[in-house]
Protein backbone atom coordinates (compact mmCIF):
# COMPACT_ATOMS: atom_id res chain seq x y z
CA UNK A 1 -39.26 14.56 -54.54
CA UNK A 2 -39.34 10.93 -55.19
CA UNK A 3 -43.45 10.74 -55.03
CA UNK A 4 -43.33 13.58 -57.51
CA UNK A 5 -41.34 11.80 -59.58
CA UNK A 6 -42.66 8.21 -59.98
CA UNK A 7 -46.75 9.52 -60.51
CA UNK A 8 -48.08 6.45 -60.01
CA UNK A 9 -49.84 4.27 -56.99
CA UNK A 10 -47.06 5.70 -54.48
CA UNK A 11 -48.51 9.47 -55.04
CA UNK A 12 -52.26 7.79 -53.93
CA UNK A 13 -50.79 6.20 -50.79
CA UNK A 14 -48.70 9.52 -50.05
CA UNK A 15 -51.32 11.58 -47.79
CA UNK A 16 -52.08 8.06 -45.75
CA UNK A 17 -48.17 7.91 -45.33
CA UNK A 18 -47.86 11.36 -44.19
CA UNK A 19 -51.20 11.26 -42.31
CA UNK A 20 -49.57 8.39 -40.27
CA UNK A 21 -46.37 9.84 -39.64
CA UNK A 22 -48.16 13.24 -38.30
CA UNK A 23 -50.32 10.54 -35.72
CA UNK A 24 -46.89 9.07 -34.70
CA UNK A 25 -45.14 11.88 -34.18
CA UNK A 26 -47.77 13.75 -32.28
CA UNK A 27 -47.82 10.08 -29.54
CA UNK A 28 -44.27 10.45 -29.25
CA UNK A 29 -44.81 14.20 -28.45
CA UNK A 30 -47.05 13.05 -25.71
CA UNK A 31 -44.95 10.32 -23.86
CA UNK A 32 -42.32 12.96 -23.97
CA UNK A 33 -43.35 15.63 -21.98
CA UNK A 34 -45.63 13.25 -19.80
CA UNK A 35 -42.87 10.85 -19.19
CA UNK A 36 -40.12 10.67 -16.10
CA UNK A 37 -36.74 10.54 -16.69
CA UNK A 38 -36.61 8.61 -13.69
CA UNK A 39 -39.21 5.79 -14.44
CA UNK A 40 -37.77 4.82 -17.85
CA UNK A 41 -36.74 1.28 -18.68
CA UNK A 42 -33.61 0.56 -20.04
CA UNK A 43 -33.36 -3.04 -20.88
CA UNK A 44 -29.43 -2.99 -21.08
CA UNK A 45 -28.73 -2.09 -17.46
CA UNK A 46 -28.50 -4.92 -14.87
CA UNK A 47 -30.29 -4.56 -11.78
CA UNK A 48 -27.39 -6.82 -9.92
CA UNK A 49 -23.80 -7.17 -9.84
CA UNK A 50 -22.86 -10.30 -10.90
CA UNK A 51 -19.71 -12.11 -10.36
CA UNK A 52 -17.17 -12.71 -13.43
CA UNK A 53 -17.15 -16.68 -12.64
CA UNK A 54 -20.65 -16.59 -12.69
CA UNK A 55 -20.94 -14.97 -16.02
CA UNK A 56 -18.52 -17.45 -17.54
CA UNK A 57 -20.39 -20.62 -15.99
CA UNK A 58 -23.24 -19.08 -18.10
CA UNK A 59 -21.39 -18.60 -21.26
CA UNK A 60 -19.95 -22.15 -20.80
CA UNK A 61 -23.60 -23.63 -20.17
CA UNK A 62 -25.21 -21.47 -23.22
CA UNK A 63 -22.25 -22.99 -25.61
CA UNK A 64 -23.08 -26.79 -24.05
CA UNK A 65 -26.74 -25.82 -24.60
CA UNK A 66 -26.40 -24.72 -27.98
CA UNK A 67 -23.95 -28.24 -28.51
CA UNK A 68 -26.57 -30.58 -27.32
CA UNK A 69 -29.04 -29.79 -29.41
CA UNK A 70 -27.05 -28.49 -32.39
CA UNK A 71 -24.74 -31.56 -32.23
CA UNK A 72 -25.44 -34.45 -30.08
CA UNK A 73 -29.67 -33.77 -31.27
CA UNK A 74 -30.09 -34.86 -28.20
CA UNK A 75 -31.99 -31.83 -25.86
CA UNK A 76 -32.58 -34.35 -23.29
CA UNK A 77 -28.83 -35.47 -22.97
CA UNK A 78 -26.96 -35.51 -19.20
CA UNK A 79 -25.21 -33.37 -18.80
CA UNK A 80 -21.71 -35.65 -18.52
CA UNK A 81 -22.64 -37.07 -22.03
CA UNK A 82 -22.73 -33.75 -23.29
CA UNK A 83 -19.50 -33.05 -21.92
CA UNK A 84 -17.77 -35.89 -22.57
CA UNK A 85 -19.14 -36.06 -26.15
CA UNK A 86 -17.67 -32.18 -26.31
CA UNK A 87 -14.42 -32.81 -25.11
CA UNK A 88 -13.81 -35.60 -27.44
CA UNK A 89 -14.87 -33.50 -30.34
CA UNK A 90 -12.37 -31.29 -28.65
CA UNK A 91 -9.59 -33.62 -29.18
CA UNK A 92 -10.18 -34.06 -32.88
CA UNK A 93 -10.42 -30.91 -33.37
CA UNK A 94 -6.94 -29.96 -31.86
CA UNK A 95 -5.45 -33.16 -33.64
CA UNK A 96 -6.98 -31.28 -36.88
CA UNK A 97 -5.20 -27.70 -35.91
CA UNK A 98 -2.23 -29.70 -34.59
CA UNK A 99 -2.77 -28.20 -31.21
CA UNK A 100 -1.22 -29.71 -27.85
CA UNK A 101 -4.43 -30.61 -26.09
CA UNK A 102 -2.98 -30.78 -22.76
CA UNK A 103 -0.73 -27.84 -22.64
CA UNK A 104 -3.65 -26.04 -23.72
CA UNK A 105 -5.64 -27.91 -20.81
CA UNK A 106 -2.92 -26.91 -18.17
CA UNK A 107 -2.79 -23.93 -19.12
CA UNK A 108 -6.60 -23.78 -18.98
CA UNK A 109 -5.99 -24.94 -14.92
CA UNK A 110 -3.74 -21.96 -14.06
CA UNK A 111 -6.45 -19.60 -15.79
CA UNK A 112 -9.07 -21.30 -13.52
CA UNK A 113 -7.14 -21.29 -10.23
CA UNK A 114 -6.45 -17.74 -11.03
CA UNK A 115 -9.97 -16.61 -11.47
CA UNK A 116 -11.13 -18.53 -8.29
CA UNK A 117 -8.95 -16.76 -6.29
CA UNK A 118 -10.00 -13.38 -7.15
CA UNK A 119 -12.36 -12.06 -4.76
C-alpha cells in the first residue's frame, strides 16, 4: 500500500526489495529443515558453572577497568593506584551524599565474610 501510494523512486526499487526478501526467505527455509536442534549455538548459555564470588571479582575488575581509563586516563595504572585513587573518590563522594563511609565499609565486611563462607 505504501509503494502504491508514494509513485515515485520507491515503486522502481520495489521488485529488487521483494526479489531479495524471496532469496532470504528461501536460505532461511534451507538452514531450517537441514539444521539440528541439537548442534545450535546459543551464545547466552554458559558452558560452566561459575561461582558467585567469582562473578563479582569480575564485575568489581570491569568497574576498576572502566575507572582507569575513564578517570585516572591512565590504562597502564597499578593496580593499587587505581584503587587507592577510587576509594578516595569514594570518600568525596560520600562526604557529597553525606554518607557514613565506614558504617557503610563495615557493613561492606559482614557482606564479604558472609559470601566467603557460602560454599
Amino acid at each position: 500500500m505504501f509503494v502504491k501510494e508514494t509513485g515515485g523512486p520507491v515503486d522502481a526499487l520495489w521488485p529488487l526489495v521483494s526479489g531479495v526478501a524471496v532469496l532470504i526467505g528461501r536460505q532461511s527455509n534451507r538452514k531450517e529443515t537441514r539444521m539440528n536442534t541439537t548442534t545450535m549455538y546459543r551464545a547466552n548459555v554458559r558452558r560452566v558453572k561459575r561461582h558467585p564470588n567469582a562473578i563479582r571479582a569480575d564485575r568489581a575488575a570491569r568497574a576498576l577497568a572502566y575507572y582507569r581509563v575513564a578517570a585516572l586516563r591512565e590504562p597502564g595504572a597499578a593496580v593499587e593506584t587505581v584503587l587507592s585513587d577510587f576509594l578516595t573518590d569514594l570518600r568525596h563522594y560520600c562526604e557529597r551524599m553525606r554518607q557514613d563511609l565506614a558504617a557503610l565499609e563495615r557493613m561492606a565486611q559482614v557482606n564479604y565474610v558472609n559470601e566467603t563462607n557460602q560454599r
